[in-house]
C-alpha atoms as a PDB file:
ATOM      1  CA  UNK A   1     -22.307  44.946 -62.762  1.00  0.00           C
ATOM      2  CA  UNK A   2     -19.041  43.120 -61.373  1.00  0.00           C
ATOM      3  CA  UNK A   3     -20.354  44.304 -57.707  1.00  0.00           C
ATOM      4  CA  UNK A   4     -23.672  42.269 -58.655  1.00  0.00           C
ATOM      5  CA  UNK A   5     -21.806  39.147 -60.198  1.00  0.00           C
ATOM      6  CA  UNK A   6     -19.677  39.439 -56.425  1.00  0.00           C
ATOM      7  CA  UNK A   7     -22.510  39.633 -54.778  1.00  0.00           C
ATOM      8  CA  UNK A   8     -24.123  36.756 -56.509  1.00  0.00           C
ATOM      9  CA  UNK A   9     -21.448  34.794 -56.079  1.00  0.00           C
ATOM     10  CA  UNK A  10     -20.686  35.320 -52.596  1.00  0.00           C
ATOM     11  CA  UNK A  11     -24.414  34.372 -52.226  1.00  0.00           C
ATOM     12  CA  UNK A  12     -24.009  31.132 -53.784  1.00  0.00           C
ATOM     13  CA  UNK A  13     -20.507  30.453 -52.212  1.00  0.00           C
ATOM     14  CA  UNK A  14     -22.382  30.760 -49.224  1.00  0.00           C
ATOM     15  CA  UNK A  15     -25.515  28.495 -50.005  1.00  0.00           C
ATOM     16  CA  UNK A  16     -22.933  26.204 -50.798  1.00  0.00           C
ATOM     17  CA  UNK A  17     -21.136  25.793 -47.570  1.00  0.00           C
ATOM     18  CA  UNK A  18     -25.187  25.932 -46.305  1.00  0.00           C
ATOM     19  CA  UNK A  19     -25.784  22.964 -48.283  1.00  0.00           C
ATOM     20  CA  UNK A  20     -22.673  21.177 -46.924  1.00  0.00           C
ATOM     21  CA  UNK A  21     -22.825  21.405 -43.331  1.00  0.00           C
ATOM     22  CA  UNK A  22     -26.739  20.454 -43.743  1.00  0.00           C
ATOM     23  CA  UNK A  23     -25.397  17.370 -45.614  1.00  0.00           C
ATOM     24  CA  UNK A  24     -22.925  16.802 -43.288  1.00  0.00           C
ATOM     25  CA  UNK A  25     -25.107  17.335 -40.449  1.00  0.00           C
ATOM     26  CA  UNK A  26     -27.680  14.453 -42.219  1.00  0.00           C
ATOM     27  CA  UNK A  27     -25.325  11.623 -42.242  1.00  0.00           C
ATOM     28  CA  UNK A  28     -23.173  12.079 -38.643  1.00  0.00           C
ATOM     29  CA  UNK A  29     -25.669  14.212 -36.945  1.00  0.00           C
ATOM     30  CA  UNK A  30     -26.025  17.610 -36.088  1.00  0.00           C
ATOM     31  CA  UNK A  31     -24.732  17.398 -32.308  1.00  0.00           C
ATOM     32  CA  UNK A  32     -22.296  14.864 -33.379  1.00  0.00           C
ATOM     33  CA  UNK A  33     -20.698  17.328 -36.104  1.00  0.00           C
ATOM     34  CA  UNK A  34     -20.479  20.063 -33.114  1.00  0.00           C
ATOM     35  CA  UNK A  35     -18.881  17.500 -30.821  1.00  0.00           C
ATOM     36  CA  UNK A  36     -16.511  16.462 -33.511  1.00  0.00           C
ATOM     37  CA  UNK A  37     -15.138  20.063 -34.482  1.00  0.00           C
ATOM     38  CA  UNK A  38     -15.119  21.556 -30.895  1.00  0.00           C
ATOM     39  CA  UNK A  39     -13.250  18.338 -29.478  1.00  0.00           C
ATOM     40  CA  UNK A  40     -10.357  18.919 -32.572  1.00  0.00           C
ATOM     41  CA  UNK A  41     -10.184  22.746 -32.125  1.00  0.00           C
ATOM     42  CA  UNK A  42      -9.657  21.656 -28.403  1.00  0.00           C
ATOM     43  CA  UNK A  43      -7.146  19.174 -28.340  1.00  0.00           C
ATOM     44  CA  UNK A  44      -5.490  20.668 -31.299  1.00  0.00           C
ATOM     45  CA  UNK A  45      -4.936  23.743 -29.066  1.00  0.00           C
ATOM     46  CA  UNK A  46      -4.100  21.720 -25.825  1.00  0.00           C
ATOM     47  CA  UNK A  47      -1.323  20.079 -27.752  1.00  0.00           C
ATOM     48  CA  UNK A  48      -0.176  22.902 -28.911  1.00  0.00           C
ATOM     49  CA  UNK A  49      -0.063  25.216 -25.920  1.00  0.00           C
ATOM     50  CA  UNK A  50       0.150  22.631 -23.589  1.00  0.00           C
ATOM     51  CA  UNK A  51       3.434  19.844 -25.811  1.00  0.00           C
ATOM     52  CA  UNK A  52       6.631  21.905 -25.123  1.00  0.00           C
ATOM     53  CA  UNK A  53       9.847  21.464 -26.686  1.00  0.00           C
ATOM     54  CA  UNK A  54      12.223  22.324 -23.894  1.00  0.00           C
ATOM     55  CA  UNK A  55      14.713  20.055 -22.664  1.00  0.00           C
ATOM     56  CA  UNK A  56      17.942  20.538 -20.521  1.00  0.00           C
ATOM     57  CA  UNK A  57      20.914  18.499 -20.402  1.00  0.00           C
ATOM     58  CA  UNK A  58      23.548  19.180 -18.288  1.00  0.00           C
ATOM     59  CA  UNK A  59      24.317  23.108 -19.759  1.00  0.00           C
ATOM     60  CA  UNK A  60      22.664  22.374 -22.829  1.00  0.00           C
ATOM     61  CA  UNK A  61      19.041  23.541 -23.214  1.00  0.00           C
ATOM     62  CA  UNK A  62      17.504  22.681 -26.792  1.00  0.00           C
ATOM     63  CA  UNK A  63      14.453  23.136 -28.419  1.00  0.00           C
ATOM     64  CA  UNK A  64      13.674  20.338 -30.410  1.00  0.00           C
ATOM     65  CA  UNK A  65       9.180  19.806 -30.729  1.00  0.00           C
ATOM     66  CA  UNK A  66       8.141  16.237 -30.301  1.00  0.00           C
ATOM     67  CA  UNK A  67       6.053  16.381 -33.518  1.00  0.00           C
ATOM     68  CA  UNK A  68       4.514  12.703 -32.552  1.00  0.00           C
ATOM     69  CA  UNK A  69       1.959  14.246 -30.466  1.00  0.00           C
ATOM     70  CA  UNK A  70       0.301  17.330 -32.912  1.00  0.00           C
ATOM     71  CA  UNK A  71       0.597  14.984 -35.810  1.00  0.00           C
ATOM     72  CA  UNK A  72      -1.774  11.992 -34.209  1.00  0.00           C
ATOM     73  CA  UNK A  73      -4.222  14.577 -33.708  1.00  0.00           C
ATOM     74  CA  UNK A  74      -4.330  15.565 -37.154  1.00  0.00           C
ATOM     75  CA  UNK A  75      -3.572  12.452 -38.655  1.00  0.00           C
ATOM     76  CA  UNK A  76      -6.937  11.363 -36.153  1.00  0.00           C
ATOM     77  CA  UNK A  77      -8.791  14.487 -38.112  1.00  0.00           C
ATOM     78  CA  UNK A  78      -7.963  12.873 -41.765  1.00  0.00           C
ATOM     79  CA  UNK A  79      -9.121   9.466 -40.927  1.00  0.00           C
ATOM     80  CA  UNK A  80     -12.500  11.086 -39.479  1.00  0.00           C
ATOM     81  CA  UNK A  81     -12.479  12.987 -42.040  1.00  0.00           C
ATOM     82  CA  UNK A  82     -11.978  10.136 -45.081  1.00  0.00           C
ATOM     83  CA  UNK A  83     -14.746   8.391 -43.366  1.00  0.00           C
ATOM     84  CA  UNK A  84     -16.789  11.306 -43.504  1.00  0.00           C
ATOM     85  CA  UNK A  85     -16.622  11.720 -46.824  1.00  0.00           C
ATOM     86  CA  UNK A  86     -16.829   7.911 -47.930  1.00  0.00           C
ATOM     87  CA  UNK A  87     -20.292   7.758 -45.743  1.00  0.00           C
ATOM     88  CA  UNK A  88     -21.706  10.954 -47.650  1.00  0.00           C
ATOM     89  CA  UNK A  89     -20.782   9.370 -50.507  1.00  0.00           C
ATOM     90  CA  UNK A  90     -22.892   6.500 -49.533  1.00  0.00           C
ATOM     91  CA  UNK A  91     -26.265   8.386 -48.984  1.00  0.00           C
ATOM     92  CA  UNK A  92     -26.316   9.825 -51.815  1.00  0.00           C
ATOM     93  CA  UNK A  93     -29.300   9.074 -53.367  1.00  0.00           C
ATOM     94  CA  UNK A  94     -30.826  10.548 -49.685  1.00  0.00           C
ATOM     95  CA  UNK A  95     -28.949  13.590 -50.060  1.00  0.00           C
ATOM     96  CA  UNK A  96     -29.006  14.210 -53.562  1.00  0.00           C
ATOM     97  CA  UNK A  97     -26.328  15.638 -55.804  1.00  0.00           C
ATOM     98  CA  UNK A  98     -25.606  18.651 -55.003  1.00  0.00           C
ATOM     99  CA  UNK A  99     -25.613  18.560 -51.457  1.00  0.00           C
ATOM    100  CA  UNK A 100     -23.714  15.303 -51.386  1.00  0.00           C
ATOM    101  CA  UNK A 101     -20.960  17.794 -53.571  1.00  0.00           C
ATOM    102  CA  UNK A 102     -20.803  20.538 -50.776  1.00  0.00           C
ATOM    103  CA  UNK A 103     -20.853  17.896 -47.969  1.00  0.00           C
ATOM    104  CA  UNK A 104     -17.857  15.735 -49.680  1.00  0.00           C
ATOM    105  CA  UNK A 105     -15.863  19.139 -50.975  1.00  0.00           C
ATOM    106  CA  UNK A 106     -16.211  20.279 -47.791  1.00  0.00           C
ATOM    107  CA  UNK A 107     -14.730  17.940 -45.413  1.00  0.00           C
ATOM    108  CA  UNK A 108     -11.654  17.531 -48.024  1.00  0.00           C
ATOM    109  CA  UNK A 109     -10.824  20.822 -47.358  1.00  0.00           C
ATOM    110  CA  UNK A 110     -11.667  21.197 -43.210  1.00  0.00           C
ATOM    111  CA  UNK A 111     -10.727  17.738 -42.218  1.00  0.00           C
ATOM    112  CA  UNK A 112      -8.266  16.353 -44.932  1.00  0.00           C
ATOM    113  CA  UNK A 113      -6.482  18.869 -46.947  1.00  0.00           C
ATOM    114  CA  UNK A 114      -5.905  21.638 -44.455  1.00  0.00           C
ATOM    115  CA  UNK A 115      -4.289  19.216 -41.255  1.00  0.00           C
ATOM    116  CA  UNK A 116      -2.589  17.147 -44.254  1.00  0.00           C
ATOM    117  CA  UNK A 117      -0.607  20.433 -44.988  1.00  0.00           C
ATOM    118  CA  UNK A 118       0.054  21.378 -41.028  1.00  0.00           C
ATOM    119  CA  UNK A 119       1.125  17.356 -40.708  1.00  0.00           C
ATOM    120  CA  UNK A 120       3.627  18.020 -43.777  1.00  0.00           C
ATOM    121  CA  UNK A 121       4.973  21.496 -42.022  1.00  0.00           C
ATOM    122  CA  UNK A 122       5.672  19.796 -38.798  1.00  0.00           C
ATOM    123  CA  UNK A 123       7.201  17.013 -39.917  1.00  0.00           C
ATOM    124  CA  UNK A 124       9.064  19.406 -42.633  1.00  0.00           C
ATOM    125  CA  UNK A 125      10.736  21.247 -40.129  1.00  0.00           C
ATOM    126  CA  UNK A 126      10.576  18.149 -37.271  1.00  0.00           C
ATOM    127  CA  UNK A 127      15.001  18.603 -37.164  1.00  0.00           C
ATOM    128  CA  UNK A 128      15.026  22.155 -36.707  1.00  0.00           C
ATOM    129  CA  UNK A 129      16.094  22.896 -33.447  1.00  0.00           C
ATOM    130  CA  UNK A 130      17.684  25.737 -31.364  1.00  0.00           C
ATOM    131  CA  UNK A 131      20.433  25.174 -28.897  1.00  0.00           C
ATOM    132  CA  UNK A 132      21.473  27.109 -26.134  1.00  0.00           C
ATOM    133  CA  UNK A 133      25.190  26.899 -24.111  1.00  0.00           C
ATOM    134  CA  UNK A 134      26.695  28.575 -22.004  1.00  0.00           C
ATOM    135  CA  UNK A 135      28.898  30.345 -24.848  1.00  0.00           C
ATOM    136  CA  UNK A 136      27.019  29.688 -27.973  1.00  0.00           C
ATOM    137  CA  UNK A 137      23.566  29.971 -29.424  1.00  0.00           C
ATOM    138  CA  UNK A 138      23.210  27.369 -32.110  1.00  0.00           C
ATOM    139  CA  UNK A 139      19.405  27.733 -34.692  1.00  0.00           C
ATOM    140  CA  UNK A 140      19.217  24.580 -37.172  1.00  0.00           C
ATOM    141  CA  UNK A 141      16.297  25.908 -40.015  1.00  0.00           C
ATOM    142  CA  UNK A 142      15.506  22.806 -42.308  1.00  0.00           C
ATOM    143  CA  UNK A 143      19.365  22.295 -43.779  1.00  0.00           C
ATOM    144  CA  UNK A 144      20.588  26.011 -42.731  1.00  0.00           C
ATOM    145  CA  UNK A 145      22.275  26.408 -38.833  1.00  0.00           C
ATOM    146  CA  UNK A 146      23.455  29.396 -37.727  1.00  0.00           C
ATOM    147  CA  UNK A 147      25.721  29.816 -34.512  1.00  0.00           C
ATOM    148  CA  UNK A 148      26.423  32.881 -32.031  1.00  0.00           C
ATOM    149  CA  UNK A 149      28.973  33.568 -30.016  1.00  0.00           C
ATOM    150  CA  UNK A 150      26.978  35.071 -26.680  1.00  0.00           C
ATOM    151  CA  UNK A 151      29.849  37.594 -26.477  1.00  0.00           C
ATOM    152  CA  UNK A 152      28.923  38.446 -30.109  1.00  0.00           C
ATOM    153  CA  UNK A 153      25.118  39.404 -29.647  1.00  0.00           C
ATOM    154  CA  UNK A 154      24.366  42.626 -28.823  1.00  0.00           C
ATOM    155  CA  UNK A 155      20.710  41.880 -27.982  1.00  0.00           C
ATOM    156  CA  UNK A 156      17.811  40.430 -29.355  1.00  0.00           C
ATOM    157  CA  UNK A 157      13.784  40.798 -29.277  1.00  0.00           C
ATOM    158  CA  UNK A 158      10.854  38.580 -29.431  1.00  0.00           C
ATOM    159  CA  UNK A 159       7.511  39.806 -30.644  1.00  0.00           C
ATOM    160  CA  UNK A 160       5.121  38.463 -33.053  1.00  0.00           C
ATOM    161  CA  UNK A 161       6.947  34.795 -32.789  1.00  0.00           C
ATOM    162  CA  UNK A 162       9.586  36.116 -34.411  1.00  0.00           C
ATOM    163  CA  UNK A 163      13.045  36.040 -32.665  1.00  0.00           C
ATOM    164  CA  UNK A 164      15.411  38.939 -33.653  1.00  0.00           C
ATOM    165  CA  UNK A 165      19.035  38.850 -32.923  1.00  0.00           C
ATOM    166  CA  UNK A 166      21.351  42.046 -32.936  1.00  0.00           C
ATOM    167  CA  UNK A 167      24.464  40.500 -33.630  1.00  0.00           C
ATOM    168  CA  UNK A 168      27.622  43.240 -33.216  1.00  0.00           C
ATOM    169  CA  UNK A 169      29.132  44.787 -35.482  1.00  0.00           C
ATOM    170  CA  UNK A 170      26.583  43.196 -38.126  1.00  0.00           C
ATOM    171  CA  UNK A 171      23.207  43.152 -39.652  1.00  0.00           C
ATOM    172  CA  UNK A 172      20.062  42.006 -37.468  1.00  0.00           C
ATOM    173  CA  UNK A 173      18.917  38.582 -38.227  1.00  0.00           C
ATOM    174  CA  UNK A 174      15.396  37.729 -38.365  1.00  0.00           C
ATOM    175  CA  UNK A 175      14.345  33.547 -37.566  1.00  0.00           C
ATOM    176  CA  UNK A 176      10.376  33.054 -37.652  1.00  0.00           C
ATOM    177  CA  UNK A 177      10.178  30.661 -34.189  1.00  0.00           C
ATOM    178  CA  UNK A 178       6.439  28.964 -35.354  1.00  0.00           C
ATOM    179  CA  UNK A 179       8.631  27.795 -38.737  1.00  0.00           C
ATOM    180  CA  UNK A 180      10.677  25.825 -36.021  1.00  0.00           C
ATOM    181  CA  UNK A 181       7.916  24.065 -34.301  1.00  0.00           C
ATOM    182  CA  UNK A 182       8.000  26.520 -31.421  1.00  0.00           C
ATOM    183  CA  UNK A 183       4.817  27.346 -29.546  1.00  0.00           C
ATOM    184  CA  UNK A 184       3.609  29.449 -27.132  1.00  0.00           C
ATOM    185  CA  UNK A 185       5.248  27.803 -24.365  1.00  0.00           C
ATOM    186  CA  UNK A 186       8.198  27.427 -26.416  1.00  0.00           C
ATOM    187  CA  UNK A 187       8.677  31.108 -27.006  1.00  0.00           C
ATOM    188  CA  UNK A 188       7.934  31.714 -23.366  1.00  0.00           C
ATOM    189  CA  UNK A 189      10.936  29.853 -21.786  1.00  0.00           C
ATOM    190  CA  UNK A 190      13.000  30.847 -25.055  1.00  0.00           C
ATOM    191  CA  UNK A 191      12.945  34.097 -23.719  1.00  0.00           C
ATOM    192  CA  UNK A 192      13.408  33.471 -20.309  1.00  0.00           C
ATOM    193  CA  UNK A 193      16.701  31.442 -21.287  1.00  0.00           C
ATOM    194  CA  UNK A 194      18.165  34.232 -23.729  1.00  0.00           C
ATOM    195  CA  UNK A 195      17.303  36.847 -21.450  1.00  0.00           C
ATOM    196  CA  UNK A 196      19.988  34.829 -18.569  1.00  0.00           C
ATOM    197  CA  UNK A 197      22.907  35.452 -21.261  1.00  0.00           C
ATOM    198  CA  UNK A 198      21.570  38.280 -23.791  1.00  0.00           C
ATOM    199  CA  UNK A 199      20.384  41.749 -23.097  1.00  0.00           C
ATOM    200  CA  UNK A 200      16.394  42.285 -24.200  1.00  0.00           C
ATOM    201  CA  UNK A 201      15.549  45.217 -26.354  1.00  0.00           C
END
């Protein structure tokens, strides 16, 4: 019986979404909708592959992400999507009820709510920072930093965006590098810059 109601459910939870796009699709256009969510995916992953962190100052090197970049992009998404979901609103009476529903709940989800949380974790964490001399290692996490002596690390790791630091004589310590803005690229040249002063596991 439950394994029916699932089913059922996951039938109409489908239908749903079914119901949306075609509403979507109605008011914007079907080849405009593709255009629309193929051109964020895109630029959303340029910017995010492509926008590195990195800069060097005399023997300084930090990572601090310029947030400004990522967070036009999404807050471009939000206004699309707010103006997607006023003009389904609008055609209502085309679309009728139910579909209008689906269509409006969702773009709040896709195109509002879901890059309106990313835009909050970026700028949440937009002063963490890690700092590299040519003695110390220096991580800033929200209101937490934590500094190294290079002498004092034993060696560290990087896998899974994770950076893992065996400090001697003491526990490991674990710092999760996409919680401080990092990104690919990021982690990339992180490594390459540890690996001049720290031995790799």
């Amino acid at each position: 019986m439950s394994k029916a109601k699932g089913a059922t459910g996951g039938l109409a939870g489908l239908g749903a979404i079914g119901f949306g796009v075609y509403g979507i699709g109605q008011v914007h256009g079907f080849i405009n909708m593709t255009i629309f969510i193929v051109g964020a995916i895109i630029s959303l992953f340029i910017v995010y592959r492509l926008s590195g962190s990195r800069k060097k100052k005399n023997e300084f090197i930090v990572y601090n992400q310029n947030e400004v970049y990522m967070v036009a992009v999404l807050v471009l998404i939000i206004t699309s999507g707010l103006y997607s979901a006023f003009s389904i609103y609008q055609k209502q009476n085309e679309l009728g009820e139910s579909i209008t529903g689906d269509a409006i709940v969702i773009v709040f989800i896709f195109a509002i709510i879901l890059p309106g949380l990313y835009a909050y974790s970026i700028l949440k964490n937009r002063n963490d920072k890690i700092i590299i001399t040519p003695t110390k290692l220096t991580i800033i996490d929200n209101k937490k930093t934590y500094e190294f002596l290079l002498e004092d690390l034993d060696s560290y790791q990087i896998a899974n965006s994770k950076l893992i630091l065996y400090v001697k004589e003491k526990e490991k310590m674990t710092f999760k590098l996409d919680e401080l803005n990092l990104n690919a690229k990021d982690i990339k040249l992180l490594d390459l810059d540890l690996k001049a002063s720290v031995i790799k596991r």
